[in-house]
N, C-alpha and C. Protein backbone atom coordinates (compact mmCIF):
# COMPACT_ATOMS: atom_id res chain seq x y z
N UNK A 1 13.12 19.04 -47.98
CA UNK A 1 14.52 18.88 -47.63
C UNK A 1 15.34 18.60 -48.86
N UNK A 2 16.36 19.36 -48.92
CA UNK A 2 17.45 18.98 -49.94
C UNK A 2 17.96 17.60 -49.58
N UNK A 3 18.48 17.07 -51.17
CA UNK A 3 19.10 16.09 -50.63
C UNK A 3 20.83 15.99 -50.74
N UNK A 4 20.62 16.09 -49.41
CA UNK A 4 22.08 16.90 -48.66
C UNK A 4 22.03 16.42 -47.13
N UNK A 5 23.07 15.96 -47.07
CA UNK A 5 24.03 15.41 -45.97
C UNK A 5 24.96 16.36 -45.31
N UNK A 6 24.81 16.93 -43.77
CA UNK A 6 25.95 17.50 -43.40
C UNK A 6 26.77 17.06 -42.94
N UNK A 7 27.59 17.38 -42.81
CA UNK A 7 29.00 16.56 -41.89
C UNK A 7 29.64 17.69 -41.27
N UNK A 8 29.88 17.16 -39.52
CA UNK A 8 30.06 18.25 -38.93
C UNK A 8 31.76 17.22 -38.16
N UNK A 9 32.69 17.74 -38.38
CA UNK A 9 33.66 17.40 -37.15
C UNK A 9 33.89 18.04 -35.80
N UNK A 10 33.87 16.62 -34.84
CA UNK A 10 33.98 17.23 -33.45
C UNK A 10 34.96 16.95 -32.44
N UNK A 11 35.24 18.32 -31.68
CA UNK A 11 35.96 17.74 -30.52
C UNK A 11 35.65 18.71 -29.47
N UNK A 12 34.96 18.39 -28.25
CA UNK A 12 34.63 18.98 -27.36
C UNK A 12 34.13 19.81 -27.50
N UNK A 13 33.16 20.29 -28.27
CA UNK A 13 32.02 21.32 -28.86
C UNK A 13 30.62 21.08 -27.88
N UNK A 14 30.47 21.05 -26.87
CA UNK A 14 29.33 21.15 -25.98
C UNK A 14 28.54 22.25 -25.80
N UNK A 15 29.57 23.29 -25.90
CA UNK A 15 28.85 24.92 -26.08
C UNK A 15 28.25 24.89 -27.33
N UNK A 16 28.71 24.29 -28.33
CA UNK A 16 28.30 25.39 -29.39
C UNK A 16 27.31 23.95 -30.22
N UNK A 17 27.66 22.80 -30.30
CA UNK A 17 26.86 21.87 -30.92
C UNK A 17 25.62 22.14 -31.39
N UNK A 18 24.62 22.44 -30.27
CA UNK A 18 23.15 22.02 -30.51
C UNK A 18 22.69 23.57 -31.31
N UNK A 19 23.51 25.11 -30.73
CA UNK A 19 22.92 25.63 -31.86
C UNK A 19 23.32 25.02 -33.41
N UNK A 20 24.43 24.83 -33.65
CA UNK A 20 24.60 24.61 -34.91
C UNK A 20 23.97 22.78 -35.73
N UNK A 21 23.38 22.29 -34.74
CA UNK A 21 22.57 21.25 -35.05
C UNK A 21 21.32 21.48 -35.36
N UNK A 22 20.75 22.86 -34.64
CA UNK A 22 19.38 23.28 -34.81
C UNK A 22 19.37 24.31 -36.14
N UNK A 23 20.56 25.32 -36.15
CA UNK A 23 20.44 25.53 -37.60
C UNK A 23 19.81 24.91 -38.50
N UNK A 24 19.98 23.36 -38.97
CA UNK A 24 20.33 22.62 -40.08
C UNK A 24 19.04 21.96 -40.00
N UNK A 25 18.31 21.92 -39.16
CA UNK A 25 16.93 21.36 -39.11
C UNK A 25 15.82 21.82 -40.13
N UNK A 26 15.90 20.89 -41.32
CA UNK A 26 14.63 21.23 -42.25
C UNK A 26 15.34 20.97 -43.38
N UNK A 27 16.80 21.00 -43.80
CA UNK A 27 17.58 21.86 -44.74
C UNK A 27 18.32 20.37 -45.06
N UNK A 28 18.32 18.99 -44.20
CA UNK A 28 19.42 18.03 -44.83
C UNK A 28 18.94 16.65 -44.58
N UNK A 29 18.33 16.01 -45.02
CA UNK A 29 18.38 14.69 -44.94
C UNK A 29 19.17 14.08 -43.90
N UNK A 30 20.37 14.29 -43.47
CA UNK A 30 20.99 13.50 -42.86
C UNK A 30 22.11 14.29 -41.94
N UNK A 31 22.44 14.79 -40.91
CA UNK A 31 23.20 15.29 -40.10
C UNK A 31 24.36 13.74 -39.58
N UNK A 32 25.92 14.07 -40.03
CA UNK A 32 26.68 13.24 -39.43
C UNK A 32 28.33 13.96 -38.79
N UNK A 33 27.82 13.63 -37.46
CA UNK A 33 28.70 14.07 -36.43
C UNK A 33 29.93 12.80 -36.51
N UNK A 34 31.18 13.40 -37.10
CA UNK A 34 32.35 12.61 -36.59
C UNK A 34 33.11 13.42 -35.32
N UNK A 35 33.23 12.61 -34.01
CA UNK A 35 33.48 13.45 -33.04
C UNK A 35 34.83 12.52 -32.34
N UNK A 36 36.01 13.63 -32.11
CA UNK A 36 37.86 12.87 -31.78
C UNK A 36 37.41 12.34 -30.07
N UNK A 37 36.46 11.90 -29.75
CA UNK A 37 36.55 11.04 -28.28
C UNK A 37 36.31 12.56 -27.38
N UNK A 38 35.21 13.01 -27.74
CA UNK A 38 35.58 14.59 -26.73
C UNK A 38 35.24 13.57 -25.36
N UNK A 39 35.46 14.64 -24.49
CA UNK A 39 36.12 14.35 -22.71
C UNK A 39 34.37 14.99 -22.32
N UNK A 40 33.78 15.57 -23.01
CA UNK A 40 32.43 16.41 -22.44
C UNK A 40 31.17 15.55 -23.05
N UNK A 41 29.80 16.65 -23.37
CA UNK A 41 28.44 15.59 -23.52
C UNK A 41 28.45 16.20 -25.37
N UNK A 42 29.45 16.77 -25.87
CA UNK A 42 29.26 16.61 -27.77
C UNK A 42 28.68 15.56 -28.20
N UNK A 43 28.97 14.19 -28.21
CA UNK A 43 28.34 12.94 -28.82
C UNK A 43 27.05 13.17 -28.38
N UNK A 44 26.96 13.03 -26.83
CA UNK A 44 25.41 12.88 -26.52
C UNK A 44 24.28 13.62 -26.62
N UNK A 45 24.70 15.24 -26.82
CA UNK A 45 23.89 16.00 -27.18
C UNK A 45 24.06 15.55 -28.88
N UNK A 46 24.48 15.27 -29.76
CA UNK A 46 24.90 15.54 -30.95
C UNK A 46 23.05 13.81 -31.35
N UNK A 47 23.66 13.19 -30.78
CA UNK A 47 22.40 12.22 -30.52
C UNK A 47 21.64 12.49 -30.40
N UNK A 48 21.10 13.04 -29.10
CA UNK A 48 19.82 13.64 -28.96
C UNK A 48 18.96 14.41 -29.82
N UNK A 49 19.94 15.20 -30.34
CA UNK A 49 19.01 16.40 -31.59
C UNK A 49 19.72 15.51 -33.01
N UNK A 50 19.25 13.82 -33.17
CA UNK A 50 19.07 13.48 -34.16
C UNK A 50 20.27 13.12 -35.46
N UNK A 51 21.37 13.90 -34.89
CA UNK A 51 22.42 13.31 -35.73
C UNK A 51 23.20 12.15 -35.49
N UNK A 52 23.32 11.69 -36.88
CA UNK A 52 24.33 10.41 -37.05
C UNK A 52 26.07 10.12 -36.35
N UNK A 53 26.15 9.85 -35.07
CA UNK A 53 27.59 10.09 -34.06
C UNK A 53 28.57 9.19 -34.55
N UNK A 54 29.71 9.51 -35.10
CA UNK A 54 30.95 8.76 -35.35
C UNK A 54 31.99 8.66 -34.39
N UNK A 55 32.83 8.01 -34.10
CA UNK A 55 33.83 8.75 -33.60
C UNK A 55 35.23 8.12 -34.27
N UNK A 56 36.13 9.11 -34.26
CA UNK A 56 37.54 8.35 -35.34
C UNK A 56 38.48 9.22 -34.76
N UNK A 57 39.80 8.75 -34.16
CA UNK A 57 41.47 9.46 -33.70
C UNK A 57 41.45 10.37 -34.64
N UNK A 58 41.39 11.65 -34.03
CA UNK A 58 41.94 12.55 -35.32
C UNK A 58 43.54 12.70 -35.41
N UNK A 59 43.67 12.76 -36.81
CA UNK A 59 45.26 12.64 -37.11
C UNK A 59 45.47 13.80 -37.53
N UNK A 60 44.14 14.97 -38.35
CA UNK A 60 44.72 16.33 -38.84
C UNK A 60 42.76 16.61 -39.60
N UNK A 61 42.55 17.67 -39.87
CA UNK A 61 41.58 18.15 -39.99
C UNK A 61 41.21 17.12 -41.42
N UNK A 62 41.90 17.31 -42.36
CA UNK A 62 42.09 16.99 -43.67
C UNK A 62 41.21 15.41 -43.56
N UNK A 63 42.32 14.69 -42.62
CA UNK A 63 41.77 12.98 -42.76
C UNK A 63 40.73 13.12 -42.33
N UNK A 64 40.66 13.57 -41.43
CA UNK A 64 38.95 13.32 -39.97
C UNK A 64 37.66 13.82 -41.07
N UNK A 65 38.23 14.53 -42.24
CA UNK A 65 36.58 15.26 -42.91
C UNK A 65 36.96 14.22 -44.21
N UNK A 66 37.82 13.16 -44.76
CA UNK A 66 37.92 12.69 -45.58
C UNK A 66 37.49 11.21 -45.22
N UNK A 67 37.76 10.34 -43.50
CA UNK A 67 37.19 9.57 -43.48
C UNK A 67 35.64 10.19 -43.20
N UNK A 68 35.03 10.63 -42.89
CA UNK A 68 33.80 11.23 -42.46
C UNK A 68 33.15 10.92 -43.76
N UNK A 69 33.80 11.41 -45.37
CA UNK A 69 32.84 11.28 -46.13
C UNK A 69 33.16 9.97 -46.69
N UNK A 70 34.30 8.99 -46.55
CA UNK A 70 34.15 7.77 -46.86
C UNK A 70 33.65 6.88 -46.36
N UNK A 71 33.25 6.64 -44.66
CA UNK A 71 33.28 5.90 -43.97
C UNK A 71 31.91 6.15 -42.83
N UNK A 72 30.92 6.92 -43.67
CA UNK A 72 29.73 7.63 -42.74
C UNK A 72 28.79 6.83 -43.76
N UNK A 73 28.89 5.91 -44.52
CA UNK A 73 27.57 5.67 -45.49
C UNK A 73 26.73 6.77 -45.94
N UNK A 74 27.60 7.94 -46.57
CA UNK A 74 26.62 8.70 -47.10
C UNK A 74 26.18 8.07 -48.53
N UNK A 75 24.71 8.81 -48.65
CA UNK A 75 24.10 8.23 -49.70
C UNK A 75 23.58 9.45 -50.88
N UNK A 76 23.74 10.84 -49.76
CA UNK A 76 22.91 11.79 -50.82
C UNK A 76 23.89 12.42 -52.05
N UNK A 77 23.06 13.08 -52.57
CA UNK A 77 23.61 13.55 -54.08
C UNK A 77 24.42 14.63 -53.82
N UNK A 78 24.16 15.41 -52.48
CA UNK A 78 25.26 16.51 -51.94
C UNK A 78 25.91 16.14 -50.14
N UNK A 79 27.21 17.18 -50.29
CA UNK A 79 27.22 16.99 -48.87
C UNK A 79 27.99 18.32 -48.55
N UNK A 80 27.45 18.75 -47.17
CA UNK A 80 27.64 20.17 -46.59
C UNK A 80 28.67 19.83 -45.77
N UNK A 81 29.57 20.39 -45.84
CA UNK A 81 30.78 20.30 -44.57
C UNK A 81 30.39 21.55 -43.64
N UNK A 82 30.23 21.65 -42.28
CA UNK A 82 30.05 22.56 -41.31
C UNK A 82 30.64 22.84 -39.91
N UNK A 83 31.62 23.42 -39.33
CA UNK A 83 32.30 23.37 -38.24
C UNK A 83 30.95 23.70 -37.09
N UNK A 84 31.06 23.17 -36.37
CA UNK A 84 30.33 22.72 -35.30
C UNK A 84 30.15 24.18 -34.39
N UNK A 85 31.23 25.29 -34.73
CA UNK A 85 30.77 26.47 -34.02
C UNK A 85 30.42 27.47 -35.01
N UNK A 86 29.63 27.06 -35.73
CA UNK A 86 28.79 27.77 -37.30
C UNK A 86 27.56 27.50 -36.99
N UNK A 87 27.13 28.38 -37.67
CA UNK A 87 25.26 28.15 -37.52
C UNK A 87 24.62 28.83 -38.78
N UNK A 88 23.74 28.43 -39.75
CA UNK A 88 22.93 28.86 -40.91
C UNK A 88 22.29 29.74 -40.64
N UNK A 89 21.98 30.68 -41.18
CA UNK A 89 21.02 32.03 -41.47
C UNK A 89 19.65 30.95 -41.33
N UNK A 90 18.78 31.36 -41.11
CA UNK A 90 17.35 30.84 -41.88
C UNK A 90 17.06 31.49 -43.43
N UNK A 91 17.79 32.42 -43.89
CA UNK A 91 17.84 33.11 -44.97
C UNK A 91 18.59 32.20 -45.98
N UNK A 92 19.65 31.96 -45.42
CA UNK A 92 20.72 30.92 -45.90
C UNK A 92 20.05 29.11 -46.02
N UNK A 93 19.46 28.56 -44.95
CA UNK A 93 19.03 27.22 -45.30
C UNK A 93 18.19 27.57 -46.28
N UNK A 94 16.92 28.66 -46.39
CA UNK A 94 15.87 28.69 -47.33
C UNK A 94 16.67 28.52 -48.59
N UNK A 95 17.75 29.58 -49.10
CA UNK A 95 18.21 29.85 -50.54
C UNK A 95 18.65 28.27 -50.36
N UNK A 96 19.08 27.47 -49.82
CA UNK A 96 19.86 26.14 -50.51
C UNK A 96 18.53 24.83 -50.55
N UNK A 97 17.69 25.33 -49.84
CA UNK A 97 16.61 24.46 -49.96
C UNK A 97 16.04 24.57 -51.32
N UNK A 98 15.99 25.79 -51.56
CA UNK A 98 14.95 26.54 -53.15
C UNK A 98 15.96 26.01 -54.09
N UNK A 99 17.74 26.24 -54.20
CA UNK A 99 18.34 26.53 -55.24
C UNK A 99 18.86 25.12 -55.42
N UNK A 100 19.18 24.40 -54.06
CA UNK A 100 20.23 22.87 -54.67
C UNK A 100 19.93 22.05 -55.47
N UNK A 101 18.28 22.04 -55.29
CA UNK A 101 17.35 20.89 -56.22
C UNK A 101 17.94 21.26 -57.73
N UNK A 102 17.89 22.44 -58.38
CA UNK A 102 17.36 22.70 -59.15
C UNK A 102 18.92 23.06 -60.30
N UNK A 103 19.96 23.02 -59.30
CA UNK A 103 21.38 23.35 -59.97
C UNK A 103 21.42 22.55 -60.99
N UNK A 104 22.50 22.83 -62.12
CA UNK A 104 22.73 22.26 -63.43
C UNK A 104 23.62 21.23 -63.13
N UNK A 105 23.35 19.69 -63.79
CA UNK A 105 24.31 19.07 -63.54
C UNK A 105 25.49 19.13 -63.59
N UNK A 106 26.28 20.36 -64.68
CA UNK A 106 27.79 20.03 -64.31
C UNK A 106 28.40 20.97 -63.25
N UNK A 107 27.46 21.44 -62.28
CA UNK A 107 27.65 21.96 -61.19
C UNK A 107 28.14 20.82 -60.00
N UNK A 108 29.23 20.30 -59.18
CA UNK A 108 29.57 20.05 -58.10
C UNK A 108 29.91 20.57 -57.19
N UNK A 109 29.83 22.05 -57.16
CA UNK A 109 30.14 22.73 -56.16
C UNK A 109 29.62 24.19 -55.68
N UNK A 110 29.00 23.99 -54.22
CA UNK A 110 28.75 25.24 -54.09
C UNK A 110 30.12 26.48 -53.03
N UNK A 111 30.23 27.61 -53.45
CA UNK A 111 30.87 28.74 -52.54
C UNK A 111 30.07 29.26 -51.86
N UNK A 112 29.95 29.09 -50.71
CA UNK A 112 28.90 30.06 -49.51
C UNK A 112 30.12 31.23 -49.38
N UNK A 113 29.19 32.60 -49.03
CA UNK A 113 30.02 33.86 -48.05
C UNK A 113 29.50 33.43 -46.68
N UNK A 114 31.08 33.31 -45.95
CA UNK A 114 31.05 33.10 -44.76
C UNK A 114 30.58 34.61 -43.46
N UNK A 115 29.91 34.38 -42.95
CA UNK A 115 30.09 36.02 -42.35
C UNK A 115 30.48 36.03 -41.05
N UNK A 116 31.53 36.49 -40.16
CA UNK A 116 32.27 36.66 -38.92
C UNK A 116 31.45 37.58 -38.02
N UNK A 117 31.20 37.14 -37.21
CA UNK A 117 30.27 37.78 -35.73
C UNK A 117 31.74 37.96 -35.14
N UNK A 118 31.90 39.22 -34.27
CA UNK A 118 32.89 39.45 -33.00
C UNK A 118 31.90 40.58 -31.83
N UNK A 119 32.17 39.58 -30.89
CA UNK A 119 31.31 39.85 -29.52
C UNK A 119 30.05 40.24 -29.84
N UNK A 120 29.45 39.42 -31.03
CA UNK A 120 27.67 39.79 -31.49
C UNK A 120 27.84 40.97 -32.84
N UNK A 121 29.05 41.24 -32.97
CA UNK A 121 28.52 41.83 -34.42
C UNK A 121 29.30 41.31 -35.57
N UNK A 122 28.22 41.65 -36.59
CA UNK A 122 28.58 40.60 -37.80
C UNK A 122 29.60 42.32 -38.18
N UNK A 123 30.85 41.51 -38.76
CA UNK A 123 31.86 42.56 -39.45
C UNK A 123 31.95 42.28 -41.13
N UNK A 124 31.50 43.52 -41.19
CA UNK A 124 31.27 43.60 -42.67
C UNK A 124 31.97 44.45 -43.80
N UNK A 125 33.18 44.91 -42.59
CA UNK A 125 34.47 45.66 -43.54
C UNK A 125 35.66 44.88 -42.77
N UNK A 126 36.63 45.90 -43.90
CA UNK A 126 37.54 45.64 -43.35
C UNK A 126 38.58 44.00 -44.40
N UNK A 127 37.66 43.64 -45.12
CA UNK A 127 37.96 42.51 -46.37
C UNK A 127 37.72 41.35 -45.81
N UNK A 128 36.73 41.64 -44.17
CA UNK A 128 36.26 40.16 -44.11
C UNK A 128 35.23 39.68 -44.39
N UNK A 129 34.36 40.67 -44.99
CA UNK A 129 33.37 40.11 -45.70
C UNK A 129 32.94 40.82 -47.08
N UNK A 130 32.65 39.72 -48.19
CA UNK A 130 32.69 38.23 -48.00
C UNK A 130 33.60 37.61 -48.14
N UNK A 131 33.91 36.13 -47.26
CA UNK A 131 34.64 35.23 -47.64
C UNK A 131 34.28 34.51 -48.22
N UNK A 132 34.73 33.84 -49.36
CA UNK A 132 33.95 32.73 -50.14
C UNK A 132 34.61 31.25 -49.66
N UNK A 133 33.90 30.42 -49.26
CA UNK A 133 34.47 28.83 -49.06
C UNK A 133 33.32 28.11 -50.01
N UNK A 134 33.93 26.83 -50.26
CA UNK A 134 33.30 25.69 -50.76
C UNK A 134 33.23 25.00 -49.94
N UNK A 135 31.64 25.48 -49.89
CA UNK A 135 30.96 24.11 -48.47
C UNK A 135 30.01 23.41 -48.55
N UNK A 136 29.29 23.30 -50.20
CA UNK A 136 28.64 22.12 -50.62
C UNK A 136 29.01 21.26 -51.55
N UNK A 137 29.33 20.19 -51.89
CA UNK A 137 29.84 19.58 -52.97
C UNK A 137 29.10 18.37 -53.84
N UNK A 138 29.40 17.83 -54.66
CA UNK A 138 28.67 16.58 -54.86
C UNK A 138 29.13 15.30 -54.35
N UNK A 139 28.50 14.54 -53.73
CA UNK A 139 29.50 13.72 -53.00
C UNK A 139 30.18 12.37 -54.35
N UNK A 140 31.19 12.05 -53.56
CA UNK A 140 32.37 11.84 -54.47
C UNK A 140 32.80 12.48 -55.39
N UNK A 141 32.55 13.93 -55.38
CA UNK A 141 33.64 14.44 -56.11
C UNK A 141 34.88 15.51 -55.74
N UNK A 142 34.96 15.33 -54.39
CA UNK A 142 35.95 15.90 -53.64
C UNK A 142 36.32 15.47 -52.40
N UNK A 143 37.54 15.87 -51.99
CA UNK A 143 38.11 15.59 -50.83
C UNK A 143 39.13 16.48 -50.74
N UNK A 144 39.53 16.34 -49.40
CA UNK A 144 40.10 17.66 -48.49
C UNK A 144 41.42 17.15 -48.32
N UNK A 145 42.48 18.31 -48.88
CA UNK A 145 44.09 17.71 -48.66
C UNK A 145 44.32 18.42 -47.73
């Protein structure tokens, strides 16, 4: 396992939670669910398959993923931000399992290509793929405005 922390924000994600919790299985030290008081079973499934459950008023996307990484006791040397209706390749956890260890220190940041499924197919023209986001970082050295 990398040592890597995800952080997933939630609000009423019951459909989609546990795949994207099972993605991440093998790949992070530490899974932490900050979830806005959902009305459904998000927290409790989010528990069950092992992740760390927060819950905090969301005021705007920005704060809710900025207290998440201040206020979750993270400890690892990275941390993955992941929307809760996302899910990892197994192609994708392997490359970050093999490559995170081994990055150069003045590296803090990784760019994943995001890839868009519509009604089961991944779209691969059209300029939506690839998208590049920064969705691993070193922890404390970023935050989300």
């Amino acid at each position: 396992m990398a040592d890597l922390t995800v952080l997933i924000i939630t609000k009423n994600e019951e459909k989609n939670i546990r795949k994207c919790i099972r993605s991440l299985r093998g790949i992070a030290e530490r899974i932490v669910v900050v979830d806005s008081f959902s009305a459904d079973r998000t927290a409790a499934l989010a528990k069950k398959l092992g992740a760390d459950v927060y819950t905090h008023p969301f005021e705007d996307h920005a704060s809710q993923l900025n207290w998440g990484l201040e206020d979750t006791n993270i400890s690892t040397e990275w941390v993955m931000r992941v929307d809760a209706d996302e899910e990892l390749t197994k192609e994708l956890t392997e490359e970050i399992r093999r490559k995170l260890p081994r990055l150069p220190e003045r590296v803090t940041g990784v760019m994943l290509r995001r890839r868009v499924y519509f009604m089961g197919r991944w779209i691969k023209h059209g300029g939506i793929y690839p998208t590049y986001l920064l969705r691993i970082f070193s922890h404390g050295k970023a935050i989300c405005e």
